[in-house]
Protein backbone atom coordinates (compact mmCIF):
# COMPACT_ATOMS: atom_id res chain seq x y z
CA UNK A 1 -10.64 -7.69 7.42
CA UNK A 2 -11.86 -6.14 4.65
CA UNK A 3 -10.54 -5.93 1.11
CA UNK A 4 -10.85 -2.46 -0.35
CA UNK A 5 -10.65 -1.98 -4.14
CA UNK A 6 -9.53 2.11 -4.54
CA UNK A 7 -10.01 3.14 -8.33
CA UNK A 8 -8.40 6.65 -9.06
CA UNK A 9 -9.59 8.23 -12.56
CA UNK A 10 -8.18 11.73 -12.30
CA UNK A 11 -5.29 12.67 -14.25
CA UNK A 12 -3.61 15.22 -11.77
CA UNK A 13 -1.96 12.95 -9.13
CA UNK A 14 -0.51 14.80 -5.81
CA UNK A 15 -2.34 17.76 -6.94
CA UNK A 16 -5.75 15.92 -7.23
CA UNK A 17 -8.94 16.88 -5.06
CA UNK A 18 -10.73 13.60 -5.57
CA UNK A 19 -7.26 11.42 -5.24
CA UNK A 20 -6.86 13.14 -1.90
CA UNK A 21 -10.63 12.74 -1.01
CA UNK A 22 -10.31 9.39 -1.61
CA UNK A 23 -7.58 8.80 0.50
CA UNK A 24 -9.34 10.06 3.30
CA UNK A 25 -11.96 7.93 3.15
CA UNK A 26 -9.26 5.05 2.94
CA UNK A 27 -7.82 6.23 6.04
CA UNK A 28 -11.45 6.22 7.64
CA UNK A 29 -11.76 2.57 6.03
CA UNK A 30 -8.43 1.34 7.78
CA UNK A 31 -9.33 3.10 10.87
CA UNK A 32 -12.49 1.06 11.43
CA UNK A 33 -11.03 -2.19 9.71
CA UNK A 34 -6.97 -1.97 10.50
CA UNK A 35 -6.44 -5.47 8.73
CA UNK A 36 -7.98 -4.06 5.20
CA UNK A 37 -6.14 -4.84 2.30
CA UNK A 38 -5.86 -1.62 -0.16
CA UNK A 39 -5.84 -3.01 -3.98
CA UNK A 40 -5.78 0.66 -6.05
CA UNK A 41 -6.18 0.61 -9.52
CA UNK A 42 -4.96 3.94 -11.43
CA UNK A 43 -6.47 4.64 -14.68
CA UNK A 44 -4.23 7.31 -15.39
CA UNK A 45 -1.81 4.59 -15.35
CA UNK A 46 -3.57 1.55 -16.39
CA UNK A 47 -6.69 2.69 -17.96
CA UNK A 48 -8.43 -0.09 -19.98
CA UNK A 49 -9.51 0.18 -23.65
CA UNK A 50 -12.43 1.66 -24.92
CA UNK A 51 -15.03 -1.00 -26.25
CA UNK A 52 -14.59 -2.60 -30.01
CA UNK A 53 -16.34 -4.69 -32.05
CA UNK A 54 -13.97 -7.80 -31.26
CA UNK A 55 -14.91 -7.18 -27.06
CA UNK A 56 -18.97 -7.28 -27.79
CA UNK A 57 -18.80 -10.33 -29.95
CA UNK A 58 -16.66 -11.81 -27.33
CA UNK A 59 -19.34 -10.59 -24.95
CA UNK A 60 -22.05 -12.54 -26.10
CA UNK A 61 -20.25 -15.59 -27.62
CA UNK A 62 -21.01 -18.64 -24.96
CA UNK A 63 -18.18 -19.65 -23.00
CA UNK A 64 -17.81 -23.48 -23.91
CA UNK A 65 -17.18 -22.09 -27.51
CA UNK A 66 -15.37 -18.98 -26.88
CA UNK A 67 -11.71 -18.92 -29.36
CA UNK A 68 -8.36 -17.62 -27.94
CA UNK A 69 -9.25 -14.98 -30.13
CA UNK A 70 -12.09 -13.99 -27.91
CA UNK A 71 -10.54 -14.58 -24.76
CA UNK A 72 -7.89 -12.53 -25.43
CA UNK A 73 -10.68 -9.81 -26.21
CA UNK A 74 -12.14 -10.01 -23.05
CA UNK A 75 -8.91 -10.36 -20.85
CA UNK A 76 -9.26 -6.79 -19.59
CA UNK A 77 -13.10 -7.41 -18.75
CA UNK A 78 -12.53 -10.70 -16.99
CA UNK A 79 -9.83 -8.87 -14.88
CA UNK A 80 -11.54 -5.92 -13.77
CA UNK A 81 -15.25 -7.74 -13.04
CA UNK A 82 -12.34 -10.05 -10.78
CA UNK A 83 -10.85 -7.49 -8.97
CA UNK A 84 -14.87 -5.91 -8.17
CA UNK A 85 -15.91 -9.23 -7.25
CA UNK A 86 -12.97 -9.74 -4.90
CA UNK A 87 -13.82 -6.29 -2.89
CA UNK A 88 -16.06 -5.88 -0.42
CA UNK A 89 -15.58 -1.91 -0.54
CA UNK A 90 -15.20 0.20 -3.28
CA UNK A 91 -13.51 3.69 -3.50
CA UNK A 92 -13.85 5.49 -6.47
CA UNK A 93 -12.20 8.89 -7.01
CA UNK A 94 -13.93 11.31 -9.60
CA UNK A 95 -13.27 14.59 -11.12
CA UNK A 96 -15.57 16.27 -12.80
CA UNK A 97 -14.26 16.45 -16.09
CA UNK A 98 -16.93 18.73 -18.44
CA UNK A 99 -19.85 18.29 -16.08
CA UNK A 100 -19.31 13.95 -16.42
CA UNK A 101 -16.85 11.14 -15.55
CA UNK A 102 -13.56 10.34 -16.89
CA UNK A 103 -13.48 8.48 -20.39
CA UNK A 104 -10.92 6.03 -18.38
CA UNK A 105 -13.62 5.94 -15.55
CA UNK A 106 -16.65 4.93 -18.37
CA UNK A 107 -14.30 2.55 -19.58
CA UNK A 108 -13.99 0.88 -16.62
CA UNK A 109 -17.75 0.88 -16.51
CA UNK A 110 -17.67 -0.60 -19.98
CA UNK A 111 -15.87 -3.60 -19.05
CA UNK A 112 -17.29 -4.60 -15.55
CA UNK A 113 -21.45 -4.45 -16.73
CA UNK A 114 -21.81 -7.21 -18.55
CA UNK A 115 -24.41 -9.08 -19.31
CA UNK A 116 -24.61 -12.94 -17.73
CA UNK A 117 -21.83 -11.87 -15.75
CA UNK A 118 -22.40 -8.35 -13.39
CA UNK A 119 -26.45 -8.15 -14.29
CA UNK A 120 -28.64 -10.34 -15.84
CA UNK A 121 -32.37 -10.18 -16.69
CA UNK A 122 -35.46 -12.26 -14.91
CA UNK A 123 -38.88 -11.86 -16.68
CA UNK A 124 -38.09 -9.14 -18.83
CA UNK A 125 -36.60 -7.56 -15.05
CA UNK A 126 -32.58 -6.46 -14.96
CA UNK A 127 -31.24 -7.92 -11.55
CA UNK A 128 -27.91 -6.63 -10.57
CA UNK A 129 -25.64 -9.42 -9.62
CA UNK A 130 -22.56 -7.78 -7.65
CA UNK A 131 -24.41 -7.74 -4.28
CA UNK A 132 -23.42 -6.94 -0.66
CA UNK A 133 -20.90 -4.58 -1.39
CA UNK A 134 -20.24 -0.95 -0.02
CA UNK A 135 -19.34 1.97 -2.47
CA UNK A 136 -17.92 5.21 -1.75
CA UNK A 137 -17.67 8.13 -4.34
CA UNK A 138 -15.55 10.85 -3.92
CA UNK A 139 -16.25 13.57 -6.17
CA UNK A 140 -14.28 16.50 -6.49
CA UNK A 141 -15.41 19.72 -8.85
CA UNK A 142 -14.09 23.04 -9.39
CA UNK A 143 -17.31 24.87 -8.85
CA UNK A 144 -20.17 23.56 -6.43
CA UNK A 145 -22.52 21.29 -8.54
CA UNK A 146 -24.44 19.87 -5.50
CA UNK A 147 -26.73 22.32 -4.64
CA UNK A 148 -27.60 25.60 -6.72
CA UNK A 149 -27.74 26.92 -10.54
CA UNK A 150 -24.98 24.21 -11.64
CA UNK A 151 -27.06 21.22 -10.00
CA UNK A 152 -28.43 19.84 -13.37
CA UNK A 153 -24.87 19.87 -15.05
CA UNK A 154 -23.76 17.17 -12.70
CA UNK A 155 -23.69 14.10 -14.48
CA UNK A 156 -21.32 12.04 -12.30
CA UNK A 157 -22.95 11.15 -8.97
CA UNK A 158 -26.63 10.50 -10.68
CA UNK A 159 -24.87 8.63 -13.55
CA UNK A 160 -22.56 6.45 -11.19
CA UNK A 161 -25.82 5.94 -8.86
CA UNK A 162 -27.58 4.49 -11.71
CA UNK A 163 -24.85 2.35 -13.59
CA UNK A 164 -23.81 0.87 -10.29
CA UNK A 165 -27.47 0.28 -8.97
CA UNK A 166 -28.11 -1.35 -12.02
CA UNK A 167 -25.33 -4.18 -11.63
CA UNK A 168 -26.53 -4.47 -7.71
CA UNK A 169 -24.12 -1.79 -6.33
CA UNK A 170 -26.68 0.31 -4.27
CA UNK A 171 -25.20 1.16 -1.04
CA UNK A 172 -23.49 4.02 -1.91
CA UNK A 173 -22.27 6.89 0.00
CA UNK A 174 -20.99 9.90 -1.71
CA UNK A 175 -18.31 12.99 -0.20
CA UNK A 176 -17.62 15.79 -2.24
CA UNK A 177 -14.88 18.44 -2.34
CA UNK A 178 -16.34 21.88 -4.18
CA UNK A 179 -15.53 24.96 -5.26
CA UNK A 180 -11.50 23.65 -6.23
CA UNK A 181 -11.21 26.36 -8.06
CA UNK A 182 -12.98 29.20 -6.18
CA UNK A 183 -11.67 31.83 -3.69
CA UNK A 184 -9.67 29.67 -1.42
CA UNK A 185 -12.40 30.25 1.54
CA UNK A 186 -15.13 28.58 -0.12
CA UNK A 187 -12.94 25.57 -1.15
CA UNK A 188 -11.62 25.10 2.68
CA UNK A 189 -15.54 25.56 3.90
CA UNK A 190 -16.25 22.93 1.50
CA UNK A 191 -13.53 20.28 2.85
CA UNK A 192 -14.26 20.80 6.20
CA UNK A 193 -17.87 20.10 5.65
CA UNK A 194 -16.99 16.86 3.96
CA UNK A 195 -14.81 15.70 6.52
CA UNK A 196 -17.18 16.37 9.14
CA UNK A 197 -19.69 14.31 7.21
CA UNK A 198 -16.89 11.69 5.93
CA UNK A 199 -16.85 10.87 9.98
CA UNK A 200 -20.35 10.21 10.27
CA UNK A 201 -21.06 8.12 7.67
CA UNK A 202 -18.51 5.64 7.04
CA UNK A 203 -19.25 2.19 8.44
């Protein structure tokens, strides 16, 4: 059994690309592990706050003298670094929104790296401490940023591969729907690419 947290940042619901990538990589998942347990978190829905003063003092205030004040600051951090440390797979859905990531997506980020907690450092050396863990991106764009003149204006896989490597997250496998809002053959060649890799490379 394996417990599968699914995080969906795009705004767009039944008519999202990357909410309907994702989901095929779920069904995949449960394919290979029928007893998986599906926790999905929608930032749409339930995105968490952007970073303030109050959360970084919280942050770095030891826990033996940590107020209610500051616990109630870091609620939202404790809660999501829970849920990642629970998984053993992650899912995460991502439109390219202006060549990056969500805002609710960063946030997310935000509140799961955390020093002492998700990475820590060793002799002047980060070490990533959310290990043994499985990661799956699926990254839908309305033009094709993997290959050709857009390739440097992608700044969500090399910016997820580098947060997520950096609190120990480096197995990660990414599947990509293109060209959303080209002619409607390139967008269908671009799918059925993906799901012909999608079967290959999920283990």
């Amino acid at each position: 059994m394996k417990k599968v947290l699914n995080i969906i940042s795009s705004v767009k619901g039944d008519d999202s690309f990357s909410i309907k990538l994702s989901n095929a990589v779920l069904d995949k998942i449960t394919s290979i592990y029928p007893d998986s347990i599906i926790h999905t978190h929608d930032l749409s829905k339930s995105p968490f706050p952007h970073l303030e003063e109050s959360v970084f003092t919280s942050f770095y205030t030891p826990q033996e003298k940590r107020t209610e004040q500051h616990k109630e600051a870091i609620f939202h951090s404790d809660e999501a670094i829970k849920e990642l440390m629970e998984s053993d797979i992650l899912v995460i859905g991502v439109p390219l929104y202006n060549f990056g990531i969500p805002s609710t997506l960063k946030a997310w980020i935000d509140h799961v790296a955390r020093s002492g907690v998700t990475f820590r450092y060793t002799d002047g050396r980060p070490e990533g401490l959310v290990k043994n863990k499985k990661v799956y991106l699926a990254i839908a764009s309305g033009g094709v940023y993997s290959e050709g003149p857009m390739k440097s204006y992608d700044f969500t896989e090399p910016y997820l591969r580098a947060v997520l490597g950096f609190i120990g997250l480096t197995d990660i496998a990414t599947f990509r729907v293109e060209g959303c809002l080209c002619n409607q053959k390139s967008g269908v060649a671009g799918r059925s690419h993906l799901k012909k890799e999608k079967e290959t490379c999920i283990d």
